[in-house]
Protein backbone atom coordinates (compact mmCIF):
# COMPACT_ATOMS: atom_id res chain seq x y z
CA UNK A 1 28.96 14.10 -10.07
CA UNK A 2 26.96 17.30 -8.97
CA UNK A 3 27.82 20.52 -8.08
CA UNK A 4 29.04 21.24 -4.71
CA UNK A 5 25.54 21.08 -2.37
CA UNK A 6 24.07 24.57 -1.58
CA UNK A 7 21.97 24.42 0.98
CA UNK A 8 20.54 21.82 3.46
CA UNK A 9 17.07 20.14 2.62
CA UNK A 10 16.63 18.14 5.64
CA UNK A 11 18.67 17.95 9.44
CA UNK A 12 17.76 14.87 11.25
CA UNK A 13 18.97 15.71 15.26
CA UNK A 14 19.11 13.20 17.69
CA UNK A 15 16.05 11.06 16.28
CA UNK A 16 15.49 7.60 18.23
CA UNK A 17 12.32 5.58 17.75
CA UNK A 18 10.91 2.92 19.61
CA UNK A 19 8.39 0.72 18.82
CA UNK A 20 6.38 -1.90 21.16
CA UNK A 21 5.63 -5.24 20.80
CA UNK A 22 3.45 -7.02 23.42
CA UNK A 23 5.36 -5.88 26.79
CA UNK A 24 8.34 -4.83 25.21
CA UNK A 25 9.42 -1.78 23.31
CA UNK A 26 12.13 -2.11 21.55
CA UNK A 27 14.48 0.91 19.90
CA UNK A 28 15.09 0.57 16.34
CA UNK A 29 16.63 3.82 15.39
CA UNK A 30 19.04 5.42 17.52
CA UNK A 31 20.57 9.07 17.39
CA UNK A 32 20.34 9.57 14.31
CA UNK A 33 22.27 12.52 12.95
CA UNK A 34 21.95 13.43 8.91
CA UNK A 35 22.30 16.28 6.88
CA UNK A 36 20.77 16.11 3.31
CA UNK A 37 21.78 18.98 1.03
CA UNK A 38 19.57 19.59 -2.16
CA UNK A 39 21.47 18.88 -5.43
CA UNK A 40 22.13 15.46 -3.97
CA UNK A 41 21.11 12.27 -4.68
CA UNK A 42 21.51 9.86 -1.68
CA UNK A 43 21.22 6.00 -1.12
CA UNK A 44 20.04 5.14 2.21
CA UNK A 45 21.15 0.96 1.96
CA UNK A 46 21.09 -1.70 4.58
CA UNK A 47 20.28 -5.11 5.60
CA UNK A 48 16.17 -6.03 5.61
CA UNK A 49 15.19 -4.70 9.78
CA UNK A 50 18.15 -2.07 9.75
CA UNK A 51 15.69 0.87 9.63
CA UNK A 52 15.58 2.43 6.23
CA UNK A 53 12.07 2.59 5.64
CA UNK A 54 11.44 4.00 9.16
CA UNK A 55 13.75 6.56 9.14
CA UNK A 56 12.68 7.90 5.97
CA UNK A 57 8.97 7.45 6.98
CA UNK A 58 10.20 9.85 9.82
CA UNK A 59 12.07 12.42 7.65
CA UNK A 60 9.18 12.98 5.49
CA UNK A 61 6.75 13.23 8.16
CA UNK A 62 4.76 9.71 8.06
CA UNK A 63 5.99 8.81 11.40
CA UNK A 64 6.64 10.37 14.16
CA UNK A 65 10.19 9.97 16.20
CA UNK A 66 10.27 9.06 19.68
CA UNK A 67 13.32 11.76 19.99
CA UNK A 68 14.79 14.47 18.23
CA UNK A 69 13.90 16.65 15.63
CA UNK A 70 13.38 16.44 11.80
CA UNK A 71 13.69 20.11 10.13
CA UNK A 72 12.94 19.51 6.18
CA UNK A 73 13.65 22.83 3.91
CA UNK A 74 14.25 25.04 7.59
CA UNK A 75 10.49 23.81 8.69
CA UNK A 76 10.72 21.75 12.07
CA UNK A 77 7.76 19.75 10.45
CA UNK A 78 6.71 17.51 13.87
CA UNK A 79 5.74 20.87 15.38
CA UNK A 80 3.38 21.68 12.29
CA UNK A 81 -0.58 20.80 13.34
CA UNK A 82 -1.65 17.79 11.77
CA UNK A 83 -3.25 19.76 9.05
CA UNK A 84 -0.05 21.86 8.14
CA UNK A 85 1.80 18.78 7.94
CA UNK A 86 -0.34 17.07 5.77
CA UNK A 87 -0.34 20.26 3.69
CA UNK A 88 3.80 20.38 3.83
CA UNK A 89 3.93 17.01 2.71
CA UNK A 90 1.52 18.04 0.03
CA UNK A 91 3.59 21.23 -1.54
CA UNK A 92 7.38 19.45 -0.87
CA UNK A 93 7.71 15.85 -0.83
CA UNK A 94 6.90 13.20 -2.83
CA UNK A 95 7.14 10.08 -1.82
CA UNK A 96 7.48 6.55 -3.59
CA UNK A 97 6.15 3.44 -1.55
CA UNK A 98 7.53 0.45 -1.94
CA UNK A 99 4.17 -1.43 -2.06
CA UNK A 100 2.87 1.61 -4.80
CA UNK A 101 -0.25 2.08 -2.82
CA UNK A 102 -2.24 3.04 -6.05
CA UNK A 103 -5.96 3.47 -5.94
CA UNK A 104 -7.51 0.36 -7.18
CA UNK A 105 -10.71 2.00 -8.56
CA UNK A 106 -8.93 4.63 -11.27
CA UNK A 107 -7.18 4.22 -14.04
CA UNK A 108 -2.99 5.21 -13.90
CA UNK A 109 -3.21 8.16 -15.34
CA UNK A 110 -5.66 10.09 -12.41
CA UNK A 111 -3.63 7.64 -9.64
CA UNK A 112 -0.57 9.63 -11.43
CA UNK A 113 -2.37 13.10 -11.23
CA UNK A 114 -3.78 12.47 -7.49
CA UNK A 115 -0.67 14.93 -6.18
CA UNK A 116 -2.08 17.90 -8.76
CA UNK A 117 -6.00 17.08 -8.28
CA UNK A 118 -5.12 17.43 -4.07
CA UNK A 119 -3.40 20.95 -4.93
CA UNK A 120 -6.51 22.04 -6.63
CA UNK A 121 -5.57 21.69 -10.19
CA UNK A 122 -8.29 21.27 -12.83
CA UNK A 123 -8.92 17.83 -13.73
CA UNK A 124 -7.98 18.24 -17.06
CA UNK A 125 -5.08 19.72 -16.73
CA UNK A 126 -3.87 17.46 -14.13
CA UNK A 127 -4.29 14.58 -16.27
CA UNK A 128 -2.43 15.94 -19.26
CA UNK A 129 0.84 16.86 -16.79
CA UNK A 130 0.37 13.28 -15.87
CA UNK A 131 0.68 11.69 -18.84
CA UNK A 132 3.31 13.64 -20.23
CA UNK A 133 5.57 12.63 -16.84
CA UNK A 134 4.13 8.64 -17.54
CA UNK A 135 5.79 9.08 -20.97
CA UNK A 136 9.17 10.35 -19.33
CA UNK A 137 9.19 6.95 -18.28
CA UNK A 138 7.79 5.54 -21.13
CA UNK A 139 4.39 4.19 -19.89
CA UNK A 140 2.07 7.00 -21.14
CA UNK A 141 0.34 4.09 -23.69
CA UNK A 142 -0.75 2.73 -20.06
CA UNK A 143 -2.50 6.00 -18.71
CA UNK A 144 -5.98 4.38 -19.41
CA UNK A 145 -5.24 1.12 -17.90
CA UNK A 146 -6.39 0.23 -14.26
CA UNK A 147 -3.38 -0.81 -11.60
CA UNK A 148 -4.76 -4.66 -11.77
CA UNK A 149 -4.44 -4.67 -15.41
CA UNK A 150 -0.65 -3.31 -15.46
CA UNK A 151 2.78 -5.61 -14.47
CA UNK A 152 4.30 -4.75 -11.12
CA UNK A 153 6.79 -2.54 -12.95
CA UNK A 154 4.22 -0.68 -14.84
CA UNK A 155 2.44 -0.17 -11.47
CA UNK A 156 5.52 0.94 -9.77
CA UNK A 157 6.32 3.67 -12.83
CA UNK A 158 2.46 4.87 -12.27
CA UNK A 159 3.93 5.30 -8.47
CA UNK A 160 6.94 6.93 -9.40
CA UNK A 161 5.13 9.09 -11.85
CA UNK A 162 2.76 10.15 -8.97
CA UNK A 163 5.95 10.76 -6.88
CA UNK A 164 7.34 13.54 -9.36
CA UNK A 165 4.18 15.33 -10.94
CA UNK A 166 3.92 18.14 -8.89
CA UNK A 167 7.73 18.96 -9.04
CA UNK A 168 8.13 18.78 -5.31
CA UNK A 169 11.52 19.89 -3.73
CA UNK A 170 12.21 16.65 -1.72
CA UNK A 171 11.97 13.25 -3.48
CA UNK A 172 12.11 9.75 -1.14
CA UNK A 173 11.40 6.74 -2.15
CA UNK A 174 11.91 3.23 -0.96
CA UNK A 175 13.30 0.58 -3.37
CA UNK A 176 12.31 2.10 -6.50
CA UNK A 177 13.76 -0.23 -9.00
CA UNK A 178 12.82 -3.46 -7.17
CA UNK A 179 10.25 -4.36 -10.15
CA UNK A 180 12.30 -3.31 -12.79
CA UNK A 181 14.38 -4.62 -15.18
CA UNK A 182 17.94 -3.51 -16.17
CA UNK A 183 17.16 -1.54 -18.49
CA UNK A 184 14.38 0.21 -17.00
CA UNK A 185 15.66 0.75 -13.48
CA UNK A 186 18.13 2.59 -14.88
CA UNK A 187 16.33 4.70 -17.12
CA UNK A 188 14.02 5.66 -13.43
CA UNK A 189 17.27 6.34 -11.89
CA UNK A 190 18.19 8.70 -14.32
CA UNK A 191 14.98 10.52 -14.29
CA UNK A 192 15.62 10.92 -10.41
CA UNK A 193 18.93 11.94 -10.36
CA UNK A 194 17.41 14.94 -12.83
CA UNK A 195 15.22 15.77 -9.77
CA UNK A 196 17.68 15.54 -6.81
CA UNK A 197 20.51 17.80 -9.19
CA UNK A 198 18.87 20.93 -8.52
CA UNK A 199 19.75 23.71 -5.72
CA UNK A 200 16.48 23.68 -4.53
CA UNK A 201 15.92 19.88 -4.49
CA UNK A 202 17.07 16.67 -3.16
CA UNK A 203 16.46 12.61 -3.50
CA UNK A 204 16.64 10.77 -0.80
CA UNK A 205 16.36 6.66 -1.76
CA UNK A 206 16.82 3.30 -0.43
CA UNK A 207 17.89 0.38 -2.12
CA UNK A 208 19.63 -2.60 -2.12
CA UNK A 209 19.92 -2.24 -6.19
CA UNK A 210 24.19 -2.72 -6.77
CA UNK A 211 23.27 -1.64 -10.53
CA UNK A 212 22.79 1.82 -9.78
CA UNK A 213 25.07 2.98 -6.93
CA UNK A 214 27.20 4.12 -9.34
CA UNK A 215 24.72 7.02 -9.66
CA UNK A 216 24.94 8.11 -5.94
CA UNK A 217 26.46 11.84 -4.72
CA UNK A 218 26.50 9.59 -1.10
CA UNK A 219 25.58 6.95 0.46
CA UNK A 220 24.87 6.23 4.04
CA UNK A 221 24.82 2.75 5.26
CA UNK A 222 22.51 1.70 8.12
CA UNK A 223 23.00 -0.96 10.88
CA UNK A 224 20.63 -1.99 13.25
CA UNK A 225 19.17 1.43 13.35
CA UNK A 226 22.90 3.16 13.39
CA UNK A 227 24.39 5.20 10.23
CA UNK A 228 28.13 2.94 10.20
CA UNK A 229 28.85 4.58 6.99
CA UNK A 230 28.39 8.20 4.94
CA UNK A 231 30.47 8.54 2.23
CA UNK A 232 30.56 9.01 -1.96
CA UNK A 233 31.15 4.69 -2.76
CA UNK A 234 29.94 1.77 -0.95
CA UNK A 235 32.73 0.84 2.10
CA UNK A 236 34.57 -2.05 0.64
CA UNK A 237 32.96 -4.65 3.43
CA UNK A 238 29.51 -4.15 2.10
């Protein structure tokens, strides 16, 4: 679909992580080795407790691996202090929650420009590049609106919105079209593929949405915290 990848945007080495419950700890990822290249759009997809959303929480530098090393854009980022991480994150990734996390006490269009505001940009401004990317995906007649007064969907565009304002280099989100319709899941999917097809970006996402693998450079399956599959289709047993 894309042109051949150019350079690498994130290599995941050896990462394990263990978490612990009452007296046991128990391993959910395990030796982990991934390259992402920019110009790539790539599905992470497994079953519910495989460990998508912690391994991605891990290559964008929300939580910390128990082994190994996470280098995103040549920057080993769990050697960076706190602060430099926070400010790494900041200027590179941008990140799609599944649950939105919007702030409930602003209307869409500042939860949109929050990315912008953080990198000092003047209020204003921020806004306006806000509500031009809302109307990319077509809820910019929502930018006044606060998240209780918008449908899940409309709430998760606001999030997605957020996600791509600042033009960061390294897109991830988890499940982005799980409130969306057809029609509009597909016209998100779009918009992200325009990010990851870049030489100096990449899209990492996880879903379990069968409508749009189609759109997929690769996808990497995960089972019980293993990759069992990295390839450009789905294997034929999944």
């Amino acid at each position: 679909m894309s042109a051949a990848p150019i350079s690498k945007a994130i290599s995941v080495r050896d990462i394990a992580r263990d978490f612990t419950a009452g007296q046991q700890t128990i391993r959910v990822l395990h030796d982990i080795d991934i390259d992402v290249h920019s110009g790539e759009l790539t599905y992470i997809v497994g079953e519910s407790g495989s460990g998508k959303t912690t391994l991605i929480s891990i290559m964008c530098g929300i939580l910390y691996p128990t082994e190994g090393t996470v280098r995103v854009f040549d920057t080993d980022i769990y050697h960076l202090s706190d602060t430099e991480l926070v400010e790494f994150r900041l200027n590179n990734i941008g990140f799609i929650f599944q649950q939105y996390n919007l702030i409930p006490a602003i209307d869409a269009a500042s939860n949109a420009a929050v990315p912008l505001i953080a990198q000092g940009m003047d209020r204003h401004e921020a806004r306006e590049r806000a509500v031009a990317m809302m109307d990319k995906l077509n809820i910019a007649d929502q930018a006044d609106k606060l998240p209780n007064q918008l449908s899940g969907g409309q709430q998760q565009r606001v999030a997605i919105a957020r996600a791509l304002v600042h033009e960061p280099r390294l897109v991830v989100c988890d499940e982005p079209t799980a409130a969306l319709d057809a029609r509009s899941g597909r016209r998100v999917m779009d918009l992200l593929r325009e990010v990851a097809v870049d030489e100096d970006r990449a899209c990492i996402i996880v879903t379990h949405d069968n409508r749009v693998f189609d759109l997929a450079d690769r996808i990497l399956v995960l089972e019980d915290g293993r990759v069992t599959h990295d390839g450009a289709e789905m294997p034929e047993d999944h």
